[in-house]
N, C-alpha and C. Protein backbone atom coordinates (compact mmCIF):
# COMPACT_ATOMS: atom_id res chain seq x y z
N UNK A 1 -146.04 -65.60 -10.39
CA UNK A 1 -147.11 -65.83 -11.33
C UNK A 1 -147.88 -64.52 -11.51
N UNK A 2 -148.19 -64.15 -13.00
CA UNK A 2 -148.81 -62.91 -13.26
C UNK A 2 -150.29 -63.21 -12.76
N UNK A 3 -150.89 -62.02 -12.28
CA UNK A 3 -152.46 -62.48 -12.23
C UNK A 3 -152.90 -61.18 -13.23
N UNK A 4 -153.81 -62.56 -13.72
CA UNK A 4 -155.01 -62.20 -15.06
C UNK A 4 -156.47 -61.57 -14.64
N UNK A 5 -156.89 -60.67 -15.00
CA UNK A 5 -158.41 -60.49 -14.71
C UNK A 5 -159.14 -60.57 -15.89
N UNK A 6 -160.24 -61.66 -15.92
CA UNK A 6 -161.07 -61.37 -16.86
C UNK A 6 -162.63 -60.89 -16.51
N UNK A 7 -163.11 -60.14 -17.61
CA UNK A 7 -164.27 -59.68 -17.78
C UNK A 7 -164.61 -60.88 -18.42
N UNK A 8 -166.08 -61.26 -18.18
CA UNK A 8 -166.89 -62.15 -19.13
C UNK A 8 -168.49 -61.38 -19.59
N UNK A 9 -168.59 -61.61 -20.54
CA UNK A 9 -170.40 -60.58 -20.63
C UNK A 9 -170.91 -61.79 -21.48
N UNK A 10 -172.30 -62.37 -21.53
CA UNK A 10 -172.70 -62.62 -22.29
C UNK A 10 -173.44 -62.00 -22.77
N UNK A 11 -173.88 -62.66 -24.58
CA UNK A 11 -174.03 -62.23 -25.42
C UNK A 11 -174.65 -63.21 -26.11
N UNK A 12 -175.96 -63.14 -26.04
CA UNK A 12 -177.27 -64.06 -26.75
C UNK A 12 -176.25 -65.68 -27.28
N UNK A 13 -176.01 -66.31 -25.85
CA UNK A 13 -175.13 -67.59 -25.88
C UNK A 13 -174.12 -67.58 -26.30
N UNK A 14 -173.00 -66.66 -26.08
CA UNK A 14 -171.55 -66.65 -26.41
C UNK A 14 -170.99 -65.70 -25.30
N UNK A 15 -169.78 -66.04 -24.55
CA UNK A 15 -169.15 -65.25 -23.47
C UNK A 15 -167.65 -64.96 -24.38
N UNK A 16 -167.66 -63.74 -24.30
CA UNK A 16 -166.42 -63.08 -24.95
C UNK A 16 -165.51 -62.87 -23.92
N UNK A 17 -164.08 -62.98 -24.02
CA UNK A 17 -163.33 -63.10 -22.67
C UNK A 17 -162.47 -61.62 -23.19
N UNK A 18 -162.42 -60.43 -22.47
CA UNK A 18 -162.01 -59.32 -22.80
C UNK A 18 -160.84 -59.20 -21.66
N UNK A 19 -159.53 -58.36 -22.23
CA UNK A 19 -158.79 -57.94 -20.68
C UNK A 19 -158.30 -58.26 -19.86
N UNK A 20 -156.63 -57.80 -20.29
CA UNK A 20 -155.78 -58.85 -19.44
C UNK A 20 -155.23 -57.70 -18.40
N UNK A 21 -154.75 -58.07 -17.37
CA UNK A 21 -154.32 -56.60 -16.37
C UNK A 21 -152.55 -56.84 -16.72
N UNK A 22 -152.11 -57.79 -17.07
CA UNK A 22 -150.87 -58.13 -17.26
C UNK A 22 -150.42 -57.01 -18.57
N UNK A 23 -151.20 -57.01 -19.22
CA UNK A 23 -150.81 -56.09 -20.71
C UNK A 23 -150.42 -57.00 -21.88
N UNK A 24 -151.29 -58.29 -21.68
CA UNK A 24 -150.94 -58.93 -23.13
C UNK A 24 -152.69 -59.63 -23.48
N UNK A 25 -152.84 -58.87 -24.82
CA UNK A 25 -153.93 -59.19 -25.27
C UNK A 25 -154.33 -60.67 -25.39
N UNK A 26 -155.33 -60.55 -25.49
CA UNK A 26 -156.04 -62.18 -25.98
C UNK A 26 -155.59 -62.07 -27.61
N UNK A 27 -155.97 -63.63 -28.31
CA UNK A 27 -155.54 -63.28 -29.42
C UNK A 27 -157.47 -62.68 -30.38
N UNK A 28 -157.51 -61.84 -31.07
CA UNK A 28 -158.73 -61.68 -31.78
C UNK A 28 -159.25 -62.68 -32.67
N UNK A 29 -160.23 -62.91 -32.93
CA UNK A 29 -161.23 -63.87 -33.09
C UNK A 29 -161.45 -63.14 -34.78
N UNK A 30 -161.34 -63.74 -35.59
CA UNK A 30 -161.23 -63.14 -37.14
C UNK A 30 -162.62 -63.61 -37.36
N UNK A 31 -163.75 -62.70 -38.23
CA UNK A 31 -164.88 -62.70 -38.78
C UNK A 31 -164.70 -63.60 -40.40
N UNK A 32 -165.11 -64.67 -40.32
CA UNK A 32 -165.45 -65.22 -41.87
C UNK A 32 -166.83 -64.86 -42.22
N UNK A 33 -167.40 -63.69 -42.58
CA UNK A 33 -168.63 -63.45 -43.37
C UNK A 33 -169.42 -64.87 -44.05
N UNK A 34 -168.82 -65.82 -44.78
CA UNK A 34 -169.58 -66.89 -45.69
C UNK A 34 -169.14 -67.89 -45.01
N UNK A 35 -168.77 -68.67 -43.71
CA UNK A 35 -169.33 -69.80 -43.35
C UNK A 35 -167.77 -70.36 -43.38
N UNK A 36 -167.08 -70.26 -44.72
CA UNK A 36 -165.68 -70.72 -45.35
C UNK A 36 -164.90 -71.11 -44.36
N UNK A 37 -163.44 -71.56 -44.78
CA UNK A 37 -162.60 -71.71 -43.59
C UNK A 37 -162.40 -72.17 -42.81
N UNK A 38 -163.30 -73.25 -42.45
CA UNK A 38 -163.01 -74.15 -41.26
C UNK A 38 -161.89 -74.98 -40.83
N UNK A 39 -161.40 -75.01 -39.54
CA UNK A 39 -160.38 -75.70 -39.50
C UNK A 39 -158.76 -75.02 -39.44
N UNK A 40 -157.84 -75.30 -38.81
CA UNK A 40 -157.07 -75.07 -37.90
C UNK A 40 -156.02 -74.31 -39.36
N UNK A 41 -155.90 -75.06 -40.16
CA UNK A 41 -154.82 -74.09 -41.25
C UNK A 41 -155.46 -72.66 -41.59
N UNK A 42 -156.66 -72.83 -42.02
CA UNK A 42 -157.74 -71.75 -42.07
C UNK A 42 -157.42 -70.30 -40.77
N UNK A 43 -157.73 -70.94 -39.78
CA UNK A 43 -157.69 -70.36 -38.61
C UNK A 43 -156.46 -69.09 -38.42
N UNK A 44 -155.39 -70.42 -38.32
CA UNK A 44 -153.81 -69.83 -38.72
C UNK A 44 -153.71 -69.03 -39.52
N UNK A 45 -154.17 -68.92 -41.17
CA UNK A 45 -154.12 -68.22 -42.02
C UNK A 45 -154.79 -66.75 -41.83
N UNK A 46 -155.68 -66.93 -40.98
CA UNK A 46 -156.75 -65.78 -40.71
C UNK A 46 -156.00 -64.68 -40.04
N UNK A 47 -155.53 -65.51 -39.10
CA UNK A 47 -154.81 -64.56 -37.75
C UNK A 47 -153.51 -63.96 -38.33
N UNK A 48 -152.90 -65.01 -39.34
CA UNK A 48 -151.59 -64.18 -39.40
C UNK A 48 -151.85 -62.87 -40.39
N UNK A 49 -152.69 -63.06 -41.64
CA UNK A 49 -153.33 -61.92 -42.51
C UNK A 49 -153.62 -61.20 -41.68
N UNK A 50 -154.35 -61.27 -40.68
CA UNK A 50 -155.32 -59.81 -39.42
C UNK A 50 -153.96 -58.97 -39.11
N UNK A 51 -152.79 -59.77 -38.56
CA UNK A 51 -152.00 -58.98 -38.07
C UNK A 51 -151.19 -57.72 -39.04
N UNK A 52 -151.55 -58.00 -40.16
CA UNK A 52 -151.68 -57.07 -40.78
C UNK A 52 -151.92 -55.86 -40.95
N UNK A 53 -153.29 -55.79 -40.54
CA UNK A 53 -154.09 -54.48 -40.38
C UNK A 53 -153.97 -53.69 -39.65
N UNK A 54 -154.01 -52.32 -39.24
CA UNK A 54 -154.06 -51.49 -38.17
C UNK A 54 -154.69 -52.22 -36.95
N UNK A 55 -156.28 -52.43 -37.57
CA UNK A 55 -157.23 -52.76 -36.31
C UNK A 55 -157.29 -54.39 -36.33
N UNK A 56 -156.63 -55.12 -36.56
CA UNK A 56 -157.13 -56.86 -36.76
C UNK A 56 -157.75 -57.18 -36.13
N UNK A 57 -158.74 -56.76 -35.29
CA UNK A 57 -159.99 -57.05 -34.86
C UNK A 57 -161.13 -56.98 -35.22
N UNK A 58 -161.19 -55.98 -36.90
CA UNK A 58 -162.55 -55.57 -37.53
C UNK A 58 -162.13 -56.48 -38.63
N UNK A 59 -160.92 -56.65 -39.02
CA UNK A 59 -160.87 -57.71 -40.55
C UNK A 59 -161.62 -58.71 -40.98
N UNK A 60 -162.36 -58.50 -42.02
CA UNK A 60 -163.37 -59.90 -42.51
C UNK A 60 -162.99 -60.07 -43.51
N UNK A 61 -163.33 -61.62 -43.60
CA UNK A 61 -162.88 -62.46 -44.11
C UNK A 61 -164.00 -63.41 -45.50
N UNK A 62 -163.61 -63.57 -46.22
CA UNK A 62 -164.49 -64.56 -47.11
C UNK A 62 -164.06 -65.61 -48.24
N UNK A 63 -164.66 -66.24 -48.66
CA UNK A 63 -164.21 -67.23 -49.80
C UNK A 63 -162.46 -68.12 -49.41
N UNK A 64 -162.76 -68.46 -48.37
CA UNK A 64 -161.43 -69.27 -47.42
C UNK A 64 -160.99 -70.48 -48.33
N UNK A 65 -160.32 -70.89 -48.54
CA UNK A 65 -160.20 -72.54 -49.20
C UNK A 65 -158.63 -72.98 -49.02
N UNK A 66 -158.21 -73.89 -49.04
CA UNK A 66 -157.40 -75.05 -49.03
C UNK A 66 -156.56 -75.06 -50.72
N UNK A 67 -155.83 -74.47 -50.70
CA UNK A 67 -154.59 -75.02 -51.88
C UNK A 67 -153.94 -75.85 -52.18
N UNK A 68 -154.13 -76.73 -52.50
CA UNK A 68 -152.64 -78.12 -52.34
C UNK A 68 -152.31 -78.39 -50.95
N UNK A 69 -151.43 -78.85 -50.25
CA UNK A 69 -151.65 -79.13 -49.28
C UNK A 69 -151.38 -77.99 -48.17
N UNK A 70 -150.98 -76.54 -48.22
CA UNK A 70 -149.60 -75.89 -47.28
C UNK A 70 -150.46 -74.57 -47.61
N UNK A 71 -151.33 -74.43 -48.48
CA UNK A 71 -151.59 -73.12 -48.86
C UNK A 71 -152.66 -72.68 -48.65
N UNK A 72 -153.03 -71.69 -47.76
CA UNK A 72 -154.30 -71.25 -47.75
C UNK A 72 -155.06 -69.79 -48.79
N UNK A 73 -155.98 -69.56 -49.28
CA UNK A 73 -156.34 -68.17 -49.98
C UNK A 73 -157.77 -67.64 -50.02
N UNK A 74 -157.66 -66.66 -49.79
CA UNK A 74 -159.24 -66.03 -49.81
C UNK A 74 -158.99 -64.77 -50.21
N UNK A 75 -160.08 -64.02 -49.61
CA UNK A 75 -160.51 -62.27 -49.66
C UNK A 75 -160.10 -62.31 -48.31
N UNK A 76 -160.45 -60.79 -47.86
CA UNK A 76 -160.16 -60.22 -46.69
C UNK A 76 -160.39 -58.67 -47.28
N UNK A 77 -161.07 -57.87 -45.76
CA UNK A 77 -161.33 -56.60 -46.01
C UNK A 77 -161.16 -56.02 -44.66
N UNK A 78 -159.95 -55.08 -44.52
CA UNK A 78 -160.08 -54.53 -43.13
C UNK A 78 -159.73 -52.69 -43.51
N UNK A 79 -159.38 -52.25 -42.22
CA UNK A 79 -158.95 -51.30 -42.53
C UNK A 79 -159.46 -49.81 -43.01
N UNK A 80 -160.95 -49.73 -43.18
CA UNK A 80 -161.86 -49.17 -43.90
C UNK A 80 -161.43 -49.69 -45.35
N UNK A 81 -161.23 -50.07 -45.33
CA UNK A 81 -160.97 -50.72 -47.76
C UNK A 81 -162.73 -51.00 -48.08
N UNK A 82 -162.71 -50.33 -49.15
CA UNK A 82 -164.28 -50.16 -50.05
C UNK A 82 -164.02 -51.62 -50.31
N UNK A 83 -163.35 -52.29 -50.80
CA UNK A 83 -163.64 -53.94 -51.35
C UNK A 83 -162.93 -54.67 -50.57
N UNK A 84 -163.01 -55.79 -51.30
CA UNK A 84 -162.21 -57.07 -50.84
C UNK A 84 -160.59 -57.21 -51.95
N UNK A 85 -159.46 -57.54 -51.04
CA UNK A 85 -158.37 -57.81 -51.63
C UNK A 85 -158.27 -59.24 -51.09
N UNK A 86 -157.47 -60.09 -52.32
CA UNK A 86 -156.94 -61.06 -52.39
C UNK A 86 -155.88 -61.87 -51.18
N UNK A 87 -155.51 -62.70 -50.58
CA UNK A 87 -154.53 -63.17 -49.74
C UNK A 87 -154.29 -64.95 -50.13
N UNK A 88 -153.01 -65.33 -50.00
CA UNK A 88 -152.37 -66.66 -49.87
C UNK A 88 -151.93 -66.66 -48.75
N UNK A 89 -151.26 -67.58 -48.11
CA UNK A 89 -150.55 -68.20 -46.58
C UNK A 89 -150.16 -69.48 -46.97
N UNK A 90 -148.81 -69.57 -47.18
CA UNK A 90 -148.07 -70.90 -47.40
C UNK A 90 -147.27 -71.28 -46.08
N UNK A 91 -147.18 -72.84 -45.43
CA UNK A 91 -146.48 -72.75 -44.70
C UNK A 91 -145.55 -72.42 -44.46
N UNK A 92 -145.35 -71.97 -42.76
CA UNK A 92 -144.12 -71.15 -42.56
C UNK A 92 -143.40 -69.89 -43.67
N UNK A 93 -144.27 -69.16 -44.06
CA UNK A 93 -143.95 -67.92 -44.89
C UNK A 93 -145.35 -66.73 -44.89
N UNK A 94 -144.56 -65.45 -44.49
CA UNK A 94 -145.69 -64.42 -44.27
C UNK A 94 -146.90 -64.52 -45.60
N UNK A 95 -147.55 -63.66 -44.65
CA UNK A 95 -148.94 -63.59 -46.14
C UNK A 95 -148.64 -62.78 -47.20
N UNK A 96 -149.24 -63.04 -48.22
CA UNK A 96 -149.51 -62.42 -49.24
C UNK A 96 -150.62 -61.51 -49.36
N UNK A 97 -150.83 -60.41 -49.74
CA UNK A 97 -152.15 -59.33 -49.67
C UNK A 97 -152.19 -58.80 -50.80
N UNK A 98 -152.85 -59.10 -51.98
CA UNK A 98 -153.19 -57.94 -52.95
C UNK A 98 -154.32 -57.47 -52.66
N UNK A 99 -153.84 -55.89 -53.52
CA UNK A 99 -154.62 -55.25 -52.66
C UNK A 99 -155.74 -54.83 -54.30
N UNK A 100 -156.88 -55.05 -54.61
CA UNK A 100 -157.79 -55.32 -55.71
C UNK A 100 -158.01 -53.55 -56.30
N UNK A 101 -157.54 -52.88 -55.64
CA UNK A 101 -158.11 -51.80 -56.29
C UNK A 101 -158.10 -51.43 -57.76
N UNK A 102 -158.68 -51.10 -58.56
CA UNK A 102 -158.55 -50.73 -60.08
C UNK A 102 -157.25 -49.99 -60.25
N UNK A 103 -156.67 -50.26 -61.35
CA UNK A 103 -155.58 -49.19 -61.55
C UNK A 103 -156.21 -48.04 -62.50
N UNK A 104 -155.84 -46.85 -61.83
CA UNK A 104 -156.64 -45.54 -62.43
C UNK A 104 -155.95 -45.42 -63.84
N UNK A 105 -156.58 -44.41 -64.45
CA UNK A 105 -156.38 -44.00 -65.86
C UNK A 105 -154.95 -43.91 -65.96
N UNK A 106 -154.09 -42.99 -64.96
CA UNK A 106 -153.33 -42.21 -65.01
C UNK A 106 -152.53 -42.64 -63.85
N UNK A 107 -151.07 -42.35 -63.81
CA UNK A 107 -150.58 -42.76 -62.34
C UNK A 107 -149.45 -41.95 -62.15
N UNK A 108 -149.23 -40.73 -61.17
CA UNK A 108 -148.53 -40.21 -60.82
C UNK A 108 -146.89 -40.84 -60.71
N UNK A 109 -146.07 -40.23 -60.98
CA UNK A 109 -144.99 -40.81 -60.65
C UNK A 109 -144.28 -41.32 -59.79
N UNK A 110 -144.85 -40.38 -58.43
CA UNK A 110 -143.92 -41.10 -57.09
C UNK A 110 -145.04 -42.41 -56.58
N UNK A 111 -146.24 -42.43 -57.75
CA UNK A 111 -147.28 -44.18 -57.29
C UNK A 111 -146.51 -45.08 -57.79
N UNK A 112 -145.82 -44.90 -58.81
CA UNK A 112 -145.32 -46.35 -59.73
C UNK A 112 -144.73 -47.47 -58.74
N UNK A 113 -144.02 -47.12 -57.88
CA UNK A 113 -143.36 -47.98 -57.07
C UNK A 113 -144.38 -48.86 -56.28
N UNK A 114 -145.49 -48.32 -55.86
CA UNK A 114 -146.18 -49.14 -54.86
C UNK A 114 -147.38 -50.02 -55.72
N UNK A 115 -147.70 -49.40 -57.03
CA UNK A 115 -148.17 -49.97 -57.62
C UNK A 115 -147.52 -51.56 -58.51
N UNK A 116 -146.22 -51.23 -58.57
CA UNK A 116 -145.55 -52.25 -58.96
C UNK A 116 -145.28 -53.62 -58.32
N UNK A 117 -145.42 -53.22 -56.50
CA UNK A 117 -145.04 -54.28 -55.27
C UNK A 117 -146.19 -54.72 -55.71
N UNK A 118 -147.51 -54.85 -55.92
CA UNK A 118 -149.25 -54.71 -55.97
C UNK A 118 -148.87 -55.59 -56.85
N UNK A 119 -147.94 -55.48 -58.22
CA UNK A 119 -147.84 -56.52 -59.27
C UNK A 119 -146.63 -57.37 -59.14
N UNK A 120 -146.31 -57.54 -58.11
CA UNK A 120 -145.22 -58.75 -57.50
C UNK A 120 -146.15 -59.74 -56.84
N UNK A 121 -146.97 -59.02 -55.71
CA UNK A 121 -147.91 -59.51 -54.92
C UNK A 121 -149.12 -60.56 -55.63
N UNK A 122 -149.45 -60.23 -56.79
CA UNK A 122 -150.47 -60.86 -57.71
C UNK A 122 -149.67 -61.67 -58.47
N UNK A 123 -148.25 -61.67 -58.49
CA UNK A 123 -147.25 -62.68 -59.33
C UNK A 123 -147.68 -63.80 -58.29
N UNK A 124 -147.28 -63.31 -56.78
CA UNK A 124 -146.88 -64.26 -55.52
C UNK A 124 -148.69 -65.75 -55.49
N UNK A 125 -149.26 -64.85 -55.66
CA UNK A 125 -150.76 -65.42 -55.49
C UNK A 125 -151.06 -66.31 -56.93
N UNK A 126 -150.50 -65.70 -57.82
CA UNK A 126 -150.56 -66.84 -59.00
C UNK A 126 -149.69 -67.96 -58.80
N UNK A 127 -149.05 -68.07 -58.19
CA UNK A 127 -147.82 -69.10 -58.20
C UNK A 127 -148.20 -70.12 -57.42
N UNK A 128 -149.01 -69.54 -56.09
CA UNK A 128 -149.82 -70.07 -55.16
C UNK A 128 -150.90 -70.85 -55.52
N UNK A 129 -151.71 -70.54 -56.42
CA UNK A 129 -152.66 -71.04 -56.81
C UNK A 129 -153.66 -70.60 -56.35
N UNK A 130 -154.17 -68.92 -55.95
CA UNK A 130 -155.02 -68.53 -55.15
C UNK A 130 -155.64 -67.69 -56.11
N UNK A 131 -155.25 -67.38 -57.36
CA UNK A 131 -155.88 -66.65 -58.60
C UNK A 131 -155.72 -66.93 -59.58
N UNK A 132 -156.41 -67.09 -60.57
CA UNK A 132 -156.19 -67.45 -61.72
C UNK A 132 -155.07 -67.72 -62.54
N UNK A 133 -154.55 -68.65 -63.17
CA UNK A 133 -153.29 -68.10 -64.22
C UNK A 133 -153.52 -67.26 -65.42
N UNK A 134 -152.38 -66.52 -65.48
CA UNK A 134 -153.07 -65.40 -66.45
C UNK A 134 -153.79 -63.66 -65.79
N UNK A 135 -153.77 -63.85 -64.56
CA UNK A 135 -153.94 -62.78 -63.98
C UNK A 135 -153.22 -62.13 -63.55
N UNK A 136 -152.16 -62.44 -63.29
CA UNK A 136 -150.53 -61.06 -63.20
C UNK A 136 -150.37 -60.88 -64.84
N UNK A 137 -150.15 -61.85 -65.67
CA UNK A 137 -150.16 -60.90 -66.55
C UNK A 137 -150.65 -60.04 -67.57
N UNK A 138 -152.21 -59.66 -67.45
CA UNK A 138 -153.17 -59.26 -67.47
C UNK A 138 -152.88 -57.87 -66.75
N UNK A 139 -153.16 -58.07 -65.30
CA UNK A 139 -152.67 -56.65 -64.55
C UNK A 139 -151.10 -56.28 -64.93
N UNK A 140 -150.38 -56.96 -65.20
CA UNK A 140 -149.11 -56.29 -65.52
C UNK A 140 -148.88 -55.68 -66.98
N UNK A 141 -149.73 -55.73 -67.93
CA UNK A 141 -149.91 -55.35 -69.20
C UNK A 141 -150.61 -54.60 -68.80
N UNK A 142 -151.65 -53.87 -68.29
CA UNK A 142 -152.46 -53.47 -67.68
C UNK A 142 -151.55 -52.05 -67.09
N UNK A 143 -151.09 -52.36 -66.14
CA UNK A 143 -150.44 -51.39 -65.40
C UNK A 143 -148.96 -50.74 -66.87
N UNK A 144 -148.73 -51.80 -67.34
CA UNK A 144 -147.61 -51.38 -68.24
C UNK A 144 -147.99 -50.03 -69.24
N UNK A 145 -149.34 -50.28 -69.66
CA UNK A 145 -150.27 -49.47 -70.62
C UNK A 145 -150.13 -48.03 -69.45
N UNK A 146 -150.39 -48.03 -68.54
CA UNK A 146 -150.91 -46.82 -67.58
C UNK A 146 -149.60 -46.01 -67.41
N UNK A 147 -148.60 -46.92 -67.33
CA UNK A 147 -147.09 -45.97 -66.89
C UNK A 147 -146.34 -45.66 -67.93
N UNK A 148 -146.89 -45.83 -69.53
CA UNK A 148 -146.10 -45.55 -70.53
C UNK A 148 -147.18 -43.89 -69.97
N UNK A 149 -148.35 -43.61 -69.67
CA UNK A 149 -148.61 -42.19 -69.80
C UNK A 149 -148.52 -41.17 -68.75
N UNK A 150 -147.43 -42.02 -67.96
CA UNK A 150 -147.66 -41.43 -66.03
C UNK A 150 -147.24 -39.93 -66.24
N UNK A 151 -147.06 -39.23 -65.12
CA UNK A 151 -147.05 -37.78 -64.87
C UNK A 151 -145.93 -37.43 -64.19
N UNK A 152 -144.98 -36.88 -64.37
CA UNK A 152 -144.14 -36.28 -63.27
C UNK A 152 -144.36 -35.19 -62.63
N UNK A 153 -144.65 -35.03 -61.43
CA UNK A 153 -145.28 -34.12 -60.75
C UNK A 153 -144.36 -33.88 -59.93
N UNK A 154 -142.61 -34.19 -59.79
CA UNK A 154 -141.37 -33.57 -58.82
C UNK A 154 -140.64 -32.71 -59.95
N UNK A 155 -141.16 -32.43 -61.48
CA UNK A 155 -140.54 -31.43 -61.50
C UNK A 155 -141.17 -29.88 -61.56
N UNK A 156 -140.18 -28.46 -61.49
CA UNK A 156 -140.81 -27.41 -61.54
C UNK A 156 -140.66 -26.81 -62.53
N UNK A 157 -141.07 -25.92 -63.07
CA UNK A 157 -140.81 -25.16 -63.90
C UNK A 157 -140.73 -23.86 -63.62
């Protein structure tokens, strides 16, 4: 049998359990900013989006809700990200993450590709029911307008 050591500290009525000597983390405790989310699909949905992130221990969370029966969707902001991006969680299937940033004026050529997964990802979340209908193709007309004027910047002259 492995032995565990825990630290306990409290913390104005909450004991945080830190530190395993074995080398397997606790699982992190996801921040919902607005209250949202309650409840065990919620929960699930939280943790598997966190694992996401570099740090899934700073990821917050907001505007949580219930899809039909299997689907969860909100915001989420980790990572240092200036805003909030979009997420779905359908059972038994990884998350979905768009990522909200504006598409700039202009878009280099070797961006097109990652900008394009960005407009698969906002297909995936419409289908879900976690954004509007009409909002992939909005951003995909959108992005279509930007890459008729993109830049090639791999060639030389």
């Amino acid at each position: 049998m492995k032995r565990r050591f825990y630290l306990h500290c409290l913390v104005p009525g909450l004991f945080l359990l830190a530190g395993v000597a074995d080398g397997t983390a606790p699982g992190y405790a996801q921040t919902v900013i607005d209250g949202s989310g309650r409840g065990k699909a919620a929960q699930a949905a939280t943790q598997a989006v966190a694992k996401h992130f570099q740090a899934p221990q700073d990821v917050r969370f907001r505007k949580i809700r219930s899809v039909g029966k299997n689907t969860v969707c909100g915001d989420v902001k980790g990572d240092g990200s200036a805003g909030f991006s979009e997420f779905g969680v359908s059972a038994d299937e990884n998350p979905v993450i768009f990522d909200n940033r504006p598409i700039p004026a202009a878009l280099d050529f070797k961006e097109v590709n990652g900008w394009l997964n960005q407009s698969v990802a906002l297909e995936d979340l419409e289908e879900m029911g976690c954004v509007p209908k009409g909002s992939y193709a909005r951003y995909r007309d959108h992005l279509n307008k930007v890459m008729e004027t993109r830049k090639d910047t791999t060639t030389t002259h």
